[in-house]
C-alpha atoms as a PDB file:
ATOM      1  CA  UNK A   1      82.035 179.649  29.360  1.00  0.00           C
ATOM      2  CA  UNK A   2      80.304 176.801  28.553  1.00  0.00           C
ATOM      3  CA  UNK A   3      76.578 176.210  27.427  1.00  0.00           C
ATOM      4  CA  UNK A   4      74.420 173.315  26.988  1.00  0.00           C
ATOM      5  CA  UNK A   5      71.432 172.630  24.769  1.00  0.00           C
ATOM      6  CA  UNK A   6      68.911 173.242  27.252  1.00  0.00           C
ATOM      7  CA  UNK A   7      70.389 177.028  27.701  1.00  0.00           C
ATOM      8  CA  UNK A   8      69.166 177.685  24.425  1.00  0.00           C
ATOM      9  CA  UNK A   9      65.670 175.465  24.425  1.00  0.00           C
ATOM     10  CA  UNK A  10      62.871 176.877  23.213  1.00  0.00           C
ATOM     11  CA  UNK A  11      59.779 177.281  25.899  1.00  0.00           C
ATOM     12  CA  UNK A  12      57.125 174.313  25.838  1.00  0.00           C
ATOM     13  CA  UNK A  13      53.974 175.649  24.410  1.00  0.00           C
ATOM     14  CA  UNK A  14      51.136 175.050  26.545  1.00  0.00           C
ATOM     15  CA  UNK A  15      47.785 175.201  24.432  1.00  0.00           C
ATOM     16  CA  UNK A  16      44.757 175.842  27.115  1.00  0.00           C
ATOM     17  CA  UNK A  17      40.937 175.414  25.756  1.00  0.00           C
ATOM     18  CA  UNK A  18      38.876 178.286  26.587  1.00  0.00           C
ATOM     19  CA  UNK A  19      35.241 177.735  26.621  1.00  0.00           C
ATOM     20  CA  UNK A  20      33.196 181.045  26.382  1.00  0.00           C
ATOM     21  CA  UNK A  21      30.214 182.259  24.695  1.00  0.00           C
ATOM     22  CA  UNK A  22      30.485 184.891  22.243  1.00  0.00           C
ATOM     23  CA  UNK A  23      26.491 186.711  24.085  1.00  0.00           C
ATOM     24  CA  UNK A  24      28.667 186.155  27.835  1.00  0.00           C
ATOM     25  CA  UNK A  25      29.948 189.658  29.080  1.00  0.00           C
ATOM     26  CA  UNK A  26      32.344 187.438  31.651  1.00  0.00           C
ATOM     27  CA  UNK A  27      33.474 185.814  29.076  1.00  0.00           C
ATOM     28  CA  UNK A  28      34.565 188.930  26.951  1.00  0.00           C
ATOM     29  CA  UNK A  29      36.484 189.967  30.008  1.00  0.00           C
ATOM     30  CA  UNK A  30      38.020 187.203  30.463  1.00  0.00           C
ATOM     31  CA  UNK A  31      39.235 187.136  27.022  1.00  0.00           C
ATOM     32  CA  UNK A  32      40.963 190.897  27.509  1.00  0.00           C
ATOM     33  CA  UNK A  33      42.329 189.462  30.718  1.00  0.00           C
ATOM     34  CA  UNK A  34      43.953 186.471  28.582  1.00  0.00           C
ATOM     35  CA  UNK A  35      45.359 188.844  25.691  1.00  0.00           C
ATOM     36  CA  UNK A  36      46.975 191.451  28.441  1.00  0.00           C
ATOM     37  CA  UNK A  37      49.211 188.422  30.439  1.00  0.00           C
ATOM     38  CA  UNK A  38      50.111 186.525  26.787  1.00  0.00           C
ATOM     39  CA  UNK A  39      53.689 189.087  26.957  1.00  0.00           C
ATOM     40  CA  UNK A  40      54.029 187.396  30.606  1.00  0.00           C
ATOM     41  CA  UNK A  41      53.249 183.961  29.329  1.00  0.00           C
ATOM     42  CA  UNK A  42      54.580 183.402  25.800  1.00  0.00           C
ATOM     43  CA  UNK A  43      54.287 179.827  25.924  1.00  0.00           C
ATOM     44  CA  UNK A  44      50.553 179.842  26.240  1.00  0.00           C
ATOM     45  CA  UNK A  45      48.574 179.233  23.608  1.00  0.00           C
ATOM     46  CA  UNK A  46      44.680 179.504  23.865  1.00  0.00           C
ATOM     47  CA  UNK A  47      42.550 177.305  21.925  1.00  0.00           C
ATOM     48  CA  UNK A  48      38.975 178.997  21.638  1.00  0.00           C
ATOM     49  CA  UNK A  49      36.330 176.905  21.461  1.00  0.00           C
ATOM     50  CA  UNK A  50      32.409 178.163  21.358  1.00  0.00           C
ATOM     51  CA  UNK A  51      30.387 177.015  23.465  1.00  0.00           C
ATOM     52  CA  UNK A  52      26.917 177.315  21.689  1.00  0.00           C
ATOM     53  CA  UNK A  53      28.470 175.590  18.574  1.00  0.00           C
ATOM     54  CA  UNK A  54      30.528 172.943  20.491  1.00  0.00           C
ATOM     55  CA  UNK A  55      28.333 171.481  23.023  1.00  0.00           C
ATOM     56  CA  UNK A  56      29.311 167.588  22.551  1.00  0.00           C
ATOM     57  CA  UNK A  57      33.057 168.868  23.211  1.00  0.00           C
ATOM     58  CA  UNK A  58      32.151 170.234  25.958  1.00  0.00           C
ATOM     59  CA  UNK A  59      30.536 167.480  27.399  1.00  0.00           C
ATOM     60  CA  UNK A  60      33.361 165.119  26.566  1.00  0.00           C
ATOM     61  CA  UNK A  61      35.993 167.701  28.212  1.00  0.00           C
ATOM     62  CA  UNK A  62      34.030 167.426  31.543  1.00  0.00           C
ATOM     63  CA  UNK A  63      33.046 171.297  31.270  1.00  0.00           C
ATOM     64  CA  UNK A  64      30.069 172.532  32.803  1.00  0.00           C
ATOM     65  CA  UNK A  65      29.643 176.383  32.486  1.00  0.00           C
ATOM     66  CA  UNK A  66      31.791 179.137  31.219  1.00  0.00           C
ATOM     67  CA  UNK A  67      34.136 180.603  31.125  1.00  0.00           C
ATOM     68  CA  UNK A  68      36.097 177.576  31.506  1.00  0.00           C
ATOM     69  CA  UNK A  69      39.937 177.394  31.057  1.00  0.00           C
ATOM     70  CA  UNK A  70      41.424 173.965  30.763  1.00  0.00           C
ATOM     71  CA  UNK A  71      45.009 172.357  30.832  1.00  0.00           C
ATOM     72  CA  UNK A  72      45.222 168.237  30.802  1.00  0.00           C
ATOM     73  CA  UNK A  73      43.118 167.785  33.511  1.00  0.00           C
ATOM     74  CA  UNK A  74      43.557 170.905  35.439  1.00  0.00           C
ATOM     75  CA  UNK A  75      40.399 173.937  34.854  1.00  0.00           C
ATOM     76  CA  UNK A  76      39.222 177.066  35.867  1.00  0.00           C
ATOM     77  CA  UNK A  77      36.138 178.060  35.848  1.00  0.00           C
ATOM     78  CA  UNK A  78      33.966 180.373  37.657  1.00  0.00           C
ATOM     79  CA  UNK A  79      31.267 183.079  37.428  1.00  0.00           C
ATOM     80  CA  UNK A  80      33.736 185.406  36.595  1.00  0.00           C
ATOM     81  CA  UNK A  81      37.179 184.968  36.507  1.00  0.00           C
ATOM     82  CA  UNK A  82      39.931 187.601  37.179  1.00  0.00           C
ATOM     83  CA  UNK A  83      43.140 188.589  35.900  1.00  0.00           C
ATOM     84  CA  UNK A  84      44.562 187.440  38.788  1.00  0.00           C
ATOM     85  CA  UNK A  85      42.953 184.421  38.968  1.00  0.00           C
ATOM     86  CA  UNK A  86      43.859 183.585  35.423  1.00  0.00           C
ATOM     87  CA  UNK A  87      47.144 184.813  36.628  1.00  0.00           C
ATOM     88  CA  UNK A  88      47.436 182.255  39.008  1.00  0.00           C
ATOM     89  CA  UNK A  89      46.129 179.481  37.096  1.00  0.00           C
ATOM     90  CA  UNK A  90      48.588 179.653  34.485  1.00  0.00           C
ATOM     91  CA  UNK A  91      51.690 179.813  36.802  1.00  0.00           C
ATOM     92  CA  UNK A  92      50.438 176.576  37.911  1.00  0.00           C
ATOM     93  CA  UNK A  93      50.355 174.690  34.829  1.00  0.00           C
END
């Protein structure tokens, strides 16, 4: 049997911003929905980034309310998002 280097590749890691507010209830949930599908999507990681103390970046990222969750140029966002929503979102990417 024969294998090749890409049998044995390491995943890409995928680092998605996630805009929230730390006062936002949806935002908390989303968060719990995030950390419960990380052992279905290793690759992911999520780069937190406050809203309240970050409001230039989020300006220059094109984001407009929260929670936000943002690949290249690819985002989710909505009043509040669910698990399998998020789900979906990051089988897409």
């Amino acid at each position: 049997m024969f294998f090749t280097s890409t049998d044995f590749a390491e995943p890409i890691m995928k680092s998605i911003k996630f805009y929230h507010c730390i006062f936002c209830p949806r935002c908390a949930l989303t968060r719990l929905h995030l950390k419960s599908l990380r052992k279905e999507f290793p690759e992911i990681e999520i780069d937190l980034i406050e809203v309240l103390s970050n409001r230039k970046r989020m300006k220059e990222d094109g984001v407009a309310g929260f929670p936000t969750l943002k690949y290249a140029n690819k985002s989710l966002t909505g009043f509040l998002l669910t698990r399998s929503a998020i789900r979906s979102y990051l089988t897409e990417i």
